[in-house]
Protein backbone atom coordinates (compact mmCIF):
# COMPACT_ATOMS: atom_id res chain seq x y z
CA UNK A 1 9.09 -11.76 -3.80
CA UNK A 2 12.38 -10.61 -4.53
CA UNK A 3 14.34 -8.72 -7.02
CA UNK A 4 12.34 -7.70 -9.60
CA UNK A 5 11.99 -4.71 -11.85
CA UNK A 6 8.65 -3.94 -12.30
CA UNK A 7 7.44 -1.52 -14.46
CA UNK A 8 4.01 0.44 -15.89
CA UNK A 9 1.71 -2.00 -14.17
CA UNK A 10 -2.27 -1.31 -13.79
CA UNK A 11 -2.16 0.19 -17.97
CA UNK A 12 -5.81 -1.39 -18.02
CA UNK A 13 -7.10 -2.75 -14.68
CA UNK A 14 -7.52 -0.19 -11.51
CA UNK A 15 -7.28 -0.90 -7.59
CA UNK A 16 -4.17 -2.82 -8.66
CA UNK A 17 -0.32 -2.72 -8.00
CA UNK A 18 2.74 -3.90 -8.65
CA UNK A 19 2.99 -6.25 -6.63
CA UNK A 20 -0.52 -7.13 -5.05
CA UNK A 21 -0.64 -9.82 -1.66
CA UNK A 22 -3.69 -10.81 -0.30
CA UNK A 23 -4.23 -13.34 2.96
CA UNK A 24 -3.76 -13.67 6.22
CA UNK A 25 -0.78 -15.37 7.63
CA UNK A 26 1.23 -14.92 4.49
CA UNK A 27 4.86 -15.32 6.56
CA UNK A 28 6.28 -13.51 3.17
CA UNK A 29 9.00 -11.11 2.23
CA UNK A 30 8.79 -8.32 -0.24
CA UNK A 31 12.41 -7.05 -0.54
CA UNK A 32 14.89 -5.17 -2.97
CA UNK A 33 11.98 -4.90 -5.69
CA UNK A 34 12.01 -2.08 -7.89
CA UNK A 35 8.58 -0.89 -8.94
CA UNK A 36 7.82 2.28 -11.41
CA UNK A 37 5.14 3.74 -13.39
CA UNK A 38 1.75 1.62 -11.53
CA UNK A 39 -0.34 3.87 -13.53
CA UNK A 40 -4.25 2.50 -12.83
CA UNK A 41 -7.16 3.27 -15.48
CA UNK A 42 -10.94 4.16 -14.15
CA UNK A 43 -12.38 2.22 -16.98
CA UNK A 44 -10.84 -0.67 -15.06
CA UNK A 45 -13.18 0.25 -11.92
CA UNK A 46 -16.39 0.72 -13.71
CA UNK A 47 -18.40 3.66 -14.18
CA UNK A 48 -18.47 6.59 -11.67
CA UNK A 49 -14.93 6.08 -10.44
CA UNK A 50 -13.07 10.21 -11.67
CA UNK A 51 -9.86 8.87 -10.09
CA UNK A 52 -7.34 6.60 -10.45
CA UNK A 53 -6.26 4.12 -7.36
CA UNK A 54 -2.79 2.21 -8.44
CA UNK A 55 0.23 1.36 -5.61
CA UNK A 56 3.24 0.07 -6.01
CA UNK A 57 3.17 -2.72 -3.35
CA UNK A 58 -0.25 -3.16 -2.01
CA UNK A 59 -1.32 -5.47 1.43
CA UNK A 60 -4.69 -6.11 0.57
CA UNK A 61 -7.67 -7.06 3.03
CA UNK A 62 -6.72 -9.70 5.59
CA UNK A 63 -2.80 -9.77 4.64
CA UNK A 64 -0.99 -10.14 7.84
CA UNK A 65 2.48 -11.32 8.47
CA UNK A 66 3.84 -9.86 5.46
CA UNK A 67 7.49 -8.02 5.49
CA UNK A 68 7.94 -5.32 2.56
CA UNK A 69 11.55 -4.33 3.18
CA UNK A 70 14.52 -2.43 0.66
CA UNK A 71 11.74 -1.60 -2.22
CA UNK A 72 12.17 0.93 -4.28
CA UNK A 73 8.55 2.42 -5.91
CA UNK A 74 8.40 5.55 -8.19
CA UNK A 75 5.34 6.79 -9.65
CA UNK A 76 2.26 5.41 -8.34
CA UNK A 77 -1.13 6.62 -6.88
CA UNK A 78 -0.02 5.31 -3.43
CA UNK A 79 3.63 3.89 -2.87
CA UNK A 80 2.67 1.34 -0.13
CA UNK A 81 -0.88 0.80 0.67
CA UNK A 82 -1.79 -1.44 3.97
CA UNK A 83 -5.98 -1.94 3.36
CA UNK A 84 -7.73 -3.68 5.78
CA UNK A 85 -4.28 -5.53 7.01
CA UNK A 86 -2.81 -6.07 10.27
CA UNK A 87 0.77 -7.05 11.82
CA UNK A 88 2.71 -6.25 8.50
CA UNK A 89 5.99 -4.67 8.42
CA UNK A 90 6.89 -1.85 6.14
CA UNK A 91 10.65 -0.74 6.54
CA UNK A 92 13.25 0.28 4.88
CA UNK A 93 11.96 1.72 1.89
CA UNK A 94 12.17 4.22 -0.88
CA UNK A 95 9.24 5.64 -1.73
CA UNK A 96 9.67 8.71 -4.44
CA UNK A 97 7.32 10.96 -6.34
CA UNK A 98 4.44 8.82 -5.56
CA UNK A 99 1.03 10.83 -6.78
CA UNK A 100 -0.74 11.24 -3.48
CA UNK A 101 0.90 9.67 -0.58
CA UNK A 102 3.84 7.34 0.09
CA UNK A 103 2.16 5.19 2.28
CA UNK A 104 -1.91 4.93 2.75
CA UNK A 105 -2.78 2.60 5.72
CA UNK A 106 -6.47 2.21 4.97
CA UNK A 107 -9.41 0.70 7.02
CA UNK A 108 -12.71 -0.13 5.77
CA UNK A 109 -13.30 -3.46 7.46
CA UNK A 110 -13.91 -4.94 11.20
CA UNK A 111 -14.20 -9.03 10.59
CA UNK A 112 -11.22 -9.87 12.27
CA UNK A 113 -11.44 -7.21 15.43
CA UNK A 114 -14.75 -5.23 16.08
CA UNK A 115 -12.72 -2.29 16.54
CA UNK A 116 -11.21 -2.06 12.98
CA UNK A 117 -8.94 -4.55 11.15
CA UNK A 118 -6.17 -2.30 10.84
CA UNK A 119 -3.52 -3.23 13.85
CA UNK A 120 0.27 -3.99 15.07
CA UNK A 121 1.32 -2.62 11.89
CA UNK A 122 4.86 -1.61 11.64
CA UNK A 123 5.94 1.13 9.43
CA UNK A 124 9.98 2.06 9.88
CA UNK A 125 12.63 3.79 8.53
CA UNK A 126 11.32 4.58 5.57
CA UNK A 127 12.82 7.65 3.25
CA UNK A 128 9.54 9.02 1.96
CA UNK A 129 9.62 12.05 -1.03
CA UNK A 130 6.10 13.12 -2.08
CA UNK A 131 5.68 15.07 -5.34
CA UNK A 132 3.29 17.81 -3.64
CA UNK A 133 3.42 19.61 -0.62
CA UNK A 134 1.31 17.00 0.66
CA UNK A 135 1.72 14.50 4.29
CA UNK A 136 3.74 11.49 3.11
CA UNK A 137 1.78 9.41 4.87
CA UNK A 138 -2.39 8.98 5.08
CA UNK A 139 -4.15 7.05 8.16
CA UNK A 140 -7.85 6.45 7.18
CA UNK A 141 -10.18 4.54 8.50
CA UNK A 142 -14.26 4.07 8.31
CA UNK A 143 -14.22 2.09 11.32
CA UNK A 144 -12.98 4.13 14.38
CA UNK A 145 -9.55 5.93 15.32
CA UNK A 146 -6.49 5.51 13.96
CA UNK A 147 -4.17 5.23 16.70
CA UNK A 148 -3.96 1.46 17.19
CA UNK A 149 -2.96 0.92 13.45
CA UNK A 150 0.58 0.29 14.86
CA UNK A 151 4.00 1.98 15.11
């Protein structure tokens, strides 16, 4: 997934992103994309949902072996969001004015590893700018600690 421009994505659906991967053993690159405006809509989530949840790149349950590398995303809930994924690598990238974090490594899942399925993740040299006075980065997990989420 290379060199695209990609801009006001999730206008109607929610939980969505630019660019969206999902599976295990993927072996894919995400590099020199520019993403901008992922805007997500509650209505798209169903009722009882007060916020919106739109990334720009977004490594979705299961995704491992995934490289997102030299993206540029503006303007989205979360600028990278690792849910659920393990043994991804996240470097490089420009992540600018994003709503609430830059990068949200998120675990609500333990199939693949009883002790949580987020692991040997890799996040690196990214330049991070957050719109608040908020962390850049969020490590969350309903499963147990987050120190073994990766480097």
């Amino acid at each position: 997934i290379q060199s695209n421009r990609i801009e006001n994505s999730c206008l109607v659906l929610d939980d969505c992103a630019g660019i969206y991967v999902h599976g295990p053993d993927m072996n894919t690159v995400i590099r020199d994309n520019f993403v901008n405006n992922s805007m997500g809509n509650v209505a798209g989530k169903g009722p009882g949902y007060e916020y919106t949840q739109a990334q720009g790149i977004y490594l979705d349950g299961g995704t491992s072996k995934v490289t997102a590398t030299a993206n540029v995303v503006i303007n989205a809930d979360h600028g990278v969001q690792v849910h659920s994924a393990n043994t991804n690598d996240v470097t490089d990238n420009r992540l600018y004015l994003n709503r609430k974090y830059q990068i949200w490594l998120q675990e609500t899942s333990a199939s693949i590893r009883s002790t949580g399925d987020v692991f040997l993740n890799r996040i690196l040299r990214n330049h991070m700018v957050p719109s608040d006075a908020v962390p850049s980065v969020l490590l969350q997990s309903a499963i147990a600690g987050t120190d073994r989420f990766g480097t």
